[in-house]
C-alpha atoms as a PDB file:
ATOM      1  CA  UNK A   1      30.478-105.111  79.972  1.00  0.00           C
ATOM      2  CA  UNK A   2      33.581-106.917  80.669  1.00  0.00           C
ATOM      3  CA  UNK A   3      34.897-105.209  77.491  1.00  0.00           C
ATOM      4  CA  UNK A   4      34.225-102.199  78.537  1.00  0.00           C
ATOM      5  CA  UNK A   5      36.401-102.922  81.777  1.00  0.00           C
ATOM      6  CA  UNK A   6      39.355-104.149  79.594  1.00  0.00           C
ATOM      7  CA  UNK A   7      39.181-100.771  77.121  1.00  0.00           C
ATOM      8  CA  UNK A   8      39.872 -98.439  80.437  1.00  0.00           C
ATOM      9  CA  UNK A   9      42.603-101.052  81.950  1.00  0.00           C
ATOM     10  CA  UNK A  10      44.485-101.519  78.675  1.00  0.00           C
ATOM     11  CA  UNK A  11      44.150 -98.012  77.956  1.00  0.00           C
ATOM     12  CA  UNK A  12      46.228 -97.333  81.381  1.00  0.00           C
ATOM     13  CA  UNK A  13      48.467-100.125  81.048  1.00  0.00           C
ATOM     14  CA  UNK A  14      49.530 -98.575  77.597  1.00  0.00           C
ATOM     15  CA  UNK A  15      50.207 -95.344  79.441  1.00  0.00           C
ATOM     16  CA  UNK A  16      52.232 -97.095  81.946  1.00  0.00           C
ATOM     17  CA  UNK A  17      54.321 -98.872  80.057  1.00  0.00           C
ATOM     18  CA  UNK A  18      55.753 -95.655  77.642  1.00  0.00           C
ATOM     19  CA  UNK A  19      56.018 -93.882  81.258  1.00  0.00           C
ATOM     20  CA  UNK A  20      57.911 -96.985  82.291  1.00  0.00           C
ATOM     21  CA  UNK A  21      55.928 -96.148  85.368  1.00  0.00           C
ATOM     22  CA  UNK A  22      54.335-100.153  85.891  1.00  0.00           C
ATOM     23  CA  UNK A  23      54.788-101.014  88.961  1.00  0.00           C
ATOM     24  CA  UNK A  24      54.116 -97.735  90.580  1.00  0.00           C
ATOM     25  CA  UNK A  25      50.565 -97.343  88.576  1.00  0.00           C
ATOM     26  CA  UNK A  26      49.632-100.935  89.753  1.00  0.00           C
ATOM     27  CA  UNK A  27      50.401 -99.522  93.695  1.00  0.00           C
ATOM     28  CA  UNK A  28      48.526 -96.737  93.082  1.00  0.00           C
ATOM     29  CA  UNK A  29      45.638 -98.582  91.312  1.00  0.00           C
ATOM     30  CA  UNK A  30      45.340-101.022  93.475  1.00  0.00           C
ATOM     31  CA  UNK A  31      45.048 -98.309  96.638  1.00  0.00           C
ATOM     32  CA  UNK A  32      42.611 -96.642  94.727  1.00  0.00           C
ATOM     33  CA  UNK A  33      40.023-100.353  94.493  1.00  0.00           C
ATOM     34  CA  UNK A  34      40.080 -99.875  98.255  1.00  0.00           C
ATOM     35  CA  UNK A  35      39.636 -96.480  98.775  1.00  0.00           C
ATOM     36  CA  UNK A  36      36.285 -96.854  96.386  1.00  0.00           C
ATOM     37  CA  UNK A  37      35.189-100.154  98.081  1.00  0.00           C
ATOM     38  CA  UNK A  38      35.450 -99.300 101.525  1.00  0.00           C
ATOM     39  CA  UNK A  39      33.615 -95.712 100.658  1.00  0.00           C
ATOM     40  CA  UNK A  40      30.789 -96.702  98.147  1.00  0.00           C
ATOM     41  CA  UNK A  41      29.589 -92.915  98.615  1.00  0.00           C
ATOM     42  CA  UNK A  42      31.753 -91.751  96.647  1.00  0.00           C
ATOM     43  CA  UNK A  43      31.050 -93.807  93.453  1.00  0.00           C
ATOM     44  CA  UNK A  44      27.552 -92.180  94.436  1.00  0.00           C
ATOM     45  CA  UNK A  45      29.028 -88.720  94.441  1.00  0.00           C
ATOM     46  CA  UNK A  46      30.566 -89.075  91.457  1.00  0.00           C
ATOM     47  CA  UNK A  47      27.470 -90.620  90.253  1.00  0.00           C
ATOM     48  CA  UNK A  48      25.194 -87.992  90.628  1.00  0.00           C
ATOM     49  CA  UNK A  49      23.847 -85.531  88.248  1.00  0.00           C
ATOM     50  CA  UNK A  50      22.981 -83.077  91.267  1.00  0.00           C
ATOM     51  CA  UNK A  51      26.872 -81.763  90.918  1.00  0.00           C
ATOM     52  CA  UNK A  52      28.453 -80.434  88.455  1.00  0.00           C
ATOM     53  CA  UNK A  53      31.381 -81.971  86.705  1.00  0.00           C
ATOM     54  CA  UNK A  54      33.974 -79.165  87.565  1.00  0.00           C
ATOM     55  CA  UNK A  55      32.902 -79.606  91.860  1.00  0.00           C
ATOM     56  CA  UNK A  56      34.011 -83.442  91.166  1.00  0.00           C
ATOM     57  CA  UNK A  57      37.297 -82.685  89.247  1.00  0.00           C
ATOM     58  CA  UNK A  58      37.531 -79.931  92.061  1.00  0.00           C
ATOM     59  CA  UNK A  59      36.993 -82.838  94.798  1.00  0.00           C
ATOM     60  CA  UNK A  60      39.768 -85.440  93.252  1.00  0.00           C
ATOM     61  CA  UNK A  61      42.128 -82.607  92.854  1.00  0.00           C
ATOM     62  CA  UNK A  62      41.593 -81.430  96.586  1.00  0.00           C
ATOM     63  CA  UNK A  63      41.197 -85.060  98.435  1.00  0.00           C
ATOM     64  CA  UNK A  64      43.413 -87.550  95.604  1.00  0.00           C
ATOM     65  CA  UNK A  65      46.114 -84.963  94.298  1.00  0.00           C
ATOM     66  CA  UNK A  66      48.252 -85.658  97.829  1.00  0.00           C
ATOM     67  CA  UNK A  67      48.784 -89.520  96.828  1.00  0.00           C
ATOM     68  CA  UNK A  68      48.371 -90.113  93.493  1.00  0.00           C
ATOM     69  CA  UNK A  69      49.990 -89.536  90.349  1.00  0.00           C
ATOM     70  CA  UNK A  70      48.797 -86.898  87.871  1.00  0.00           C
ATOM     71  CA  UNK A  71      48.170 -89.696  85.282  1.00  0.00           C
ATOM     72  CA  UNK A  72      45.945 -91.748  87.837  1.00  0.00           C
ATOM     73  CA  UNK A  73      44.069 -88.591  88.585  1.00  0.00           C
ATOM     74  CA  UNK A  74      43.326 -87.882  85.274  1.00  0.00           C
ATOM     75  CA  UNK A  75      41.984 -92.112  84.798  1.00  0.00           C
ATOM     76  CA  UNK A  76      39.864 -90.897  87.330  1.00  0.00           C
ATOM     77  CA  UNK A  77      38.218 -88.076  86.257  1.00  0.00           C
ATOM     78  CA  UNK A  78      38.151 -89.699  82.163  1.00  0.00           C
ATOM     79  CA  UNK A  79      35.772 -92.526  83.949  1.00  0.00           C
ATOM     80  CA  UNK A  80      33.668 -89.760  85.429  1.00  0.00           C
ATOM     81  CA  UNK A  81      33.549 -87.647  81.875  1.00  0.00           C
ATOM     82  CA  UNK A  82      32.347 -90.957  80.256  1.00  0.00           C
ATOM     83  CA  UNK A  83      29.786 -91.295  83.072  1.00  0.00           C
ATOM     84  CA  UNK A  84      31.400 -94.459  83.980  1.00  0.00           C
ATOM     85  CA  UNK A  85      31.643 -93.673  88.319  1.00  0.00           C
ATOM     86  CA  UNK A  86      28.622 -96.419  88.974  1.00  0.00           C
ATOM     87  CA  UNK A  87      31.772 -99.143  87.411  1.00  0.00           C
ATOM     88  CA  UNK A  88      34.701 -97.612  89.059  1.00  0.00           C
ATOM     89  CA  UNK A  89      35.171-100.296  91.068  1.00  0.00           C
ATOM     90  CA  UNK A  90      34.750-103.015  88.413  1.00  0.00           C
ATOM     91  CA  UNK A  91      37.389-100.723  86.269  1.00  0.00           C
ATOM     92  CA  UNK A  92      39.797-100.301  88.588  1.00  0.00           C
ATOM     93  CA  UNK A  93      39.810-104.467  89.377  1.00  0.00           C
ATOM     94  CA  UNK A  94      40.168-105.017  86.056  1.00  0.00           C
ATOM     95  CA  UNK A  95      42.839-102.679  85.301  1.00  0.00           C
ATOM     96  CA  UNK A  96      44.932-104.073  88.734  1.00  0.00           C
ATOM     97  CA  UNK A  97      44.207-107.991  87.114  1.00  0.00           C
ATOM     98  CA  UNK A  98      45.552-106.152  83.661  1.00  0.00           C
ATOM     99  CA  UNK A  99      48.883-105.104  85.233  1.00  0.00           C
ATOM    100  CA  UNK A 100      49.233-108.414  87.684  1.00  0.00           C
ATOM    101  CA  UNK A 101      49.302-110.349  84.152  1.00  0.00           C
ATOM    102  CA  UNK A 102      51.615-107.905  82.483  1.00  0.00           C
ATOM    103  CA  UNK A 103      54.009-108.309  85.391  1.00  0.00           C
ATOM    104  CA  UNK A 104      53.068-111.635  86.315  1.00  0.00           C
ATOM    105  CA  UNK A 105      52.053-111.097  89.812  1.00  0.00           C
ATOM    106  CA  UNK A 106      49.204-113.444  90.964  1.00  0.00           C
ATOM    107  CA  UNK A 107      47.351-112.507  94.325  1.00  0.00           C
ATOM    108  CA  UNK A 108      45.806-115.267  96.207  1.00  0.00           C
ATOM    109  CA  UNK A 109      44.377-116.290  99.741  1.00  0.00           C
ATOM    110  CA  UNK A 110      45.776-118.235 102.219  1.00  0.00           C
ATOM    111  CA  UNK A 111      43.050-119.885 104.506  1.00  0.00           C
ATOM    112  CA  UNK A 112      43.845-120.746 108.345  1.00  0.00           C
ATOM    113  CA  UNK A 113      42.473-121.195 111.252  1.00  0.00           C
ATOM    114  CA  UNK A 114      45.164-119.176 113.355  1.00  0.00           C
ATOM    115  CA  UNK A 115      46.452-115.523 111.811  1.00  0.00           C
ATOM    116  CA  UNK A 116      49.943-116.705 109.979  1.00  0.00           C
ATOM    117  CA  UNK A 117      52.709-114.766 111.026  1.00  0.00           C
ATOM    118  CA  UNK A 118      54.512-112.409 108.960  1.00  0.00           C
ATOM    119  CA  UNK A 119      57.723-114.881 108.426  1.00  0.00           C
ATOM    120  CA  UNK A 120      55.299-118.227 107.512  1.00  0.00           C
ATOM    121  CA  UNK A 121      53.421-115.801 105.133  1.00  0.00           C
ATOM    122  CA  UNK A 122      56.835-114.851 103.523  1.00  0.00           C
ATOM    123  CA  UNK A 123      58.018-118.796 103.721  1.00  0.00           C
ATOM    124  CA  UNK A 124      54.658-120.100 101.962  1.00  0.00           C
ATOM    125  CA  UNK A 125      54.478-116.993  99.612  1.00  0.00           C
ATOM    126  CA  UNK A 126      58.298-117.977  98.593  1.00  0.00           C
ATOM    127  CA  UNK A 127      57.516-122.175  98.255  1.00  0.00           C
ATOM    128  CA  UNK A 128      54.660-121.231  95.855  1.00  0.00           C
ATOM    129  CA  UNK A 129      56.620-118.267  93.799  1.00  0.00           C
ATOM    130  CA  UNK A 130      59.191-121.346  93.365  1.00  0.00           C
ATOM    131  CA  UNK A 131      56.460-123.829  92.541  1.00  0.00           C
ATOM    132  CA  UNK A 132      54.646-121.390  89.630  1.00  0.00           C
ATOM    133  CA  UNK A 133      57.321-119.060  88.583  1.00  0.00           C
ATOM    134  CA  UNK A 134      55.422-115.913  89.378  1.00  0.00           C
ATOM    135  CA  UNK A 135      55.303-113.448  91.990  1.00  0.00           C
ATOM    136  CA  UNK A 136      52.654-113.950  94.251  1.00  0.00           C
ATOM    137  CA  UNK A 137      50.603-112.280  97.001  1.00  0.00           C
ATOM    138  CA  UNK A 138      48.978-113.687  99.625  1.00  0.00           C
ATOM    139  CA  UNK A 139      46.284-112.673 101.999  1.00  0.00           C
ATOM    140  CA  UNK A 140      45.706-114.214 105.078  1.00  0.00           C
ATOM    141  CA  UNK A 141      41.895-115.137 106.137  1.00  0.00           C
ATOM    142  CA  UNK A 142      40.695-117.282 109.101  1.00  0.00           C
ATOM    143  CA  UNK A 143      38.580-119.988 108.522  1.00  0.00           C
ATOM    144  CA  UNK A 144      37.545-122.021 111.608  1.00  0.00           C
ATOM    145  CA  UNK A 145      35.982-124.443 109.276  1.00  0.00           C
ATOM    146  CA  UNK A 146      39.030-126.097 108.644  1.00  0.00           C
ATOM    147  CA  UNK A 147      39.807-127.553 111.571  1.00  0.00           C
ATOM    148  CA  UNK A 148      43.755-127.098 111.015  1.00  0.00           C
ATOM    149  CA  UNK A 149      46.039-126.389 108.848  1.00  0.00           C
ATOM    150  CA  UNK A 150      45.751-124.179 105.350  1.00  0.00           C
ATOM    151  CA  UNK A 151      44.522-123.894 102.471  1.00  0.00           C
ATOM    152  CA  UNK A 152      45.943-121.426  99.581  1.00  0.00           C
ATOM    153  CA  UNK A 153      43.655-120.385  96.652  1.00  0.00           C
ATOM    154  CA  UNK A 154      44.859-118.872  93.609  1.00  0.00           C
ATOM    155  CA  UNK A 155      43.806-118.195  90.249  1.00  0.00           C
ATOM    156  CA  UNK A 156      44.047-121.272  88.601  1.00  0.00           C
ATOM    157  CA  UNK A 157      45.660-123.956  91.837  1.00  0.00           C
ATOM    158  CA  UNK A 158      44.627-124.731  95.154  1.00  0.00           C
ATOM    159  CA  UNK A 159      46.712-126.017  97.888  1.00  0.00           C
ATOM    160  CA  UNK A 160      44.824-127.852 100.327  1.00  0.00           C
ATOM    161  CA  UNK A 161      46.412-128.880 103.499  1.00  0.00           C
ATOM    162  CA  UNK A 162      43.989-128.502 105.640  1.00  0.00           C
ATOM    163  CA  UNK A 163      42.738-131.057 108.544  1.00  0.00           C
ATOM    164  CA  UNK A 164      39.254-130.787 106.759  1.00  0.00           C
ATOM    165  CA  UNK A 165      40.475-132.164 103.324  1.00  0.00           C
ATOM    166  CA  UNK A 166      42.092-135.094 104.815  1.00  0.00           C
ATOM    167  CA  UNK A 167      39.004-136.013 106.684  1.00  0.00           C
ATOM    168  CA  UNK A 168      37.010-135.319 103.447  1.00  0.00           C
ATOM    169  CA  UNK A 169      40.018-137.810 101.762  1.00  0.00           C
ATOM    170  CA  UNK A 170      39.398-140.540 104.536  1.00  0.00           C
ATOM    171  CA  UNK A 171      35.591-140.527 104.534  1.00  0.00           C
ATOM    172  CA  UNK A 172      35.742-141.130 100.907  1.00  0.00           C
ATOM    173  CA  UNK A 173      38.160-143.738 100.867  1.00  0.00           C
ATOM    174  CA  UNK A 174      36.156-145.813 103.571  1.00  0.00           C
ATOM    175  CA  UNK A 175      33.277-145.252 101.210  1.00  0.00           C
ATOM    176  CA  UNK A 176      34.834-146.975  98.424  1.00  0.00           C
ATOM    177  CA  UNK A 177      36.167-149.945 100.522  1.00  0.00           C
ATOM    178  CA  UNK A 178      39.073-148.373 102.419  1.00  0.00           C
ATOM    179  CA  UNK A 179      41.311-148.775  99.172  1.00  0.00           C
END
């Protein structure tokens, strides 16, 4: 199945890069993952055999035209042709993962127990862009569970520097003998 995810995002990729239109797909892609997750109904709609292909097409062009791109529009209503709605989700995460990699943009989580403030989001975000050579994105979540501090997960590296870890770090040290 994954595959079939990577046909559809390469496809669009492709597309984007003889457009020269990259970066503005990816924002537009990347809008579109959240407009489907947060409103499951209409991967449903689309979904359903009880309308007729035309009163979807009719319903992108009417509700998506405003925002997006003709090109997005028309990935949209290909996945529906191909009777592909139920994985729109899954397509369009794949396809946004596609064009992170192609521009080498890695989107992460930072973990805290407080929200981080817009300038210590921009501060960490810029220590780890130094640190891995790629443009990164972070997301801020709270997590009580770590007592203090952060921790960042990305793709392939976490950066623990949380008051949890170290307690986690001293426990097992006093296990082995305090060395």
């Amino acid at each position: 199945m994954n595959e079939l995810y990577n046909r559809y995002a390469l496809a669009l990729l492709e597309l984007a890069k003889e457009e020269k239109k990259v970066n503005e797909f990816r924002v537009e892609v990347a809008s579109l993952r959240v407009v489907f997750k947060e409103n499951t109904e209409l991967i449903t709609f689309f979904g359903s055999y009880n309308f007729k292909e035309s009163d979807k097409y009719d319903f992108i062009d009417k509700n998506f035209s405003k925002y997006y791109s003709s090109e997005i529009i028309n990935y949209i209503k290909i996945i529906i042709r191909h009777r592909r709605s139920n994985l729109i989700y899954k397509i369009f995460n794949e396809t946004l993962m596609r064009f992170d990699d192609y521009l080498n943009i890695e989107r992460g989580t930072v973990y805290s127990t407080i929200p981080l403030s817009d300038s210590e989001l921009k501060r960490l975000t810029e220590v780890i862009e130094k640190n891995t050579g790629k443009k990164i994105e972070l997301r801020n979540v709270i997590d009580l569970s770590l007592i203090g501090g952060i921790k960042v997960v990305l793709k392939n590296d976490i950066y623990d520097a949380s008051i949890k870890s170290k307690i986690v770090g001293l426990r097992q040290s006093l296990l082995k003998g305090g060395n």
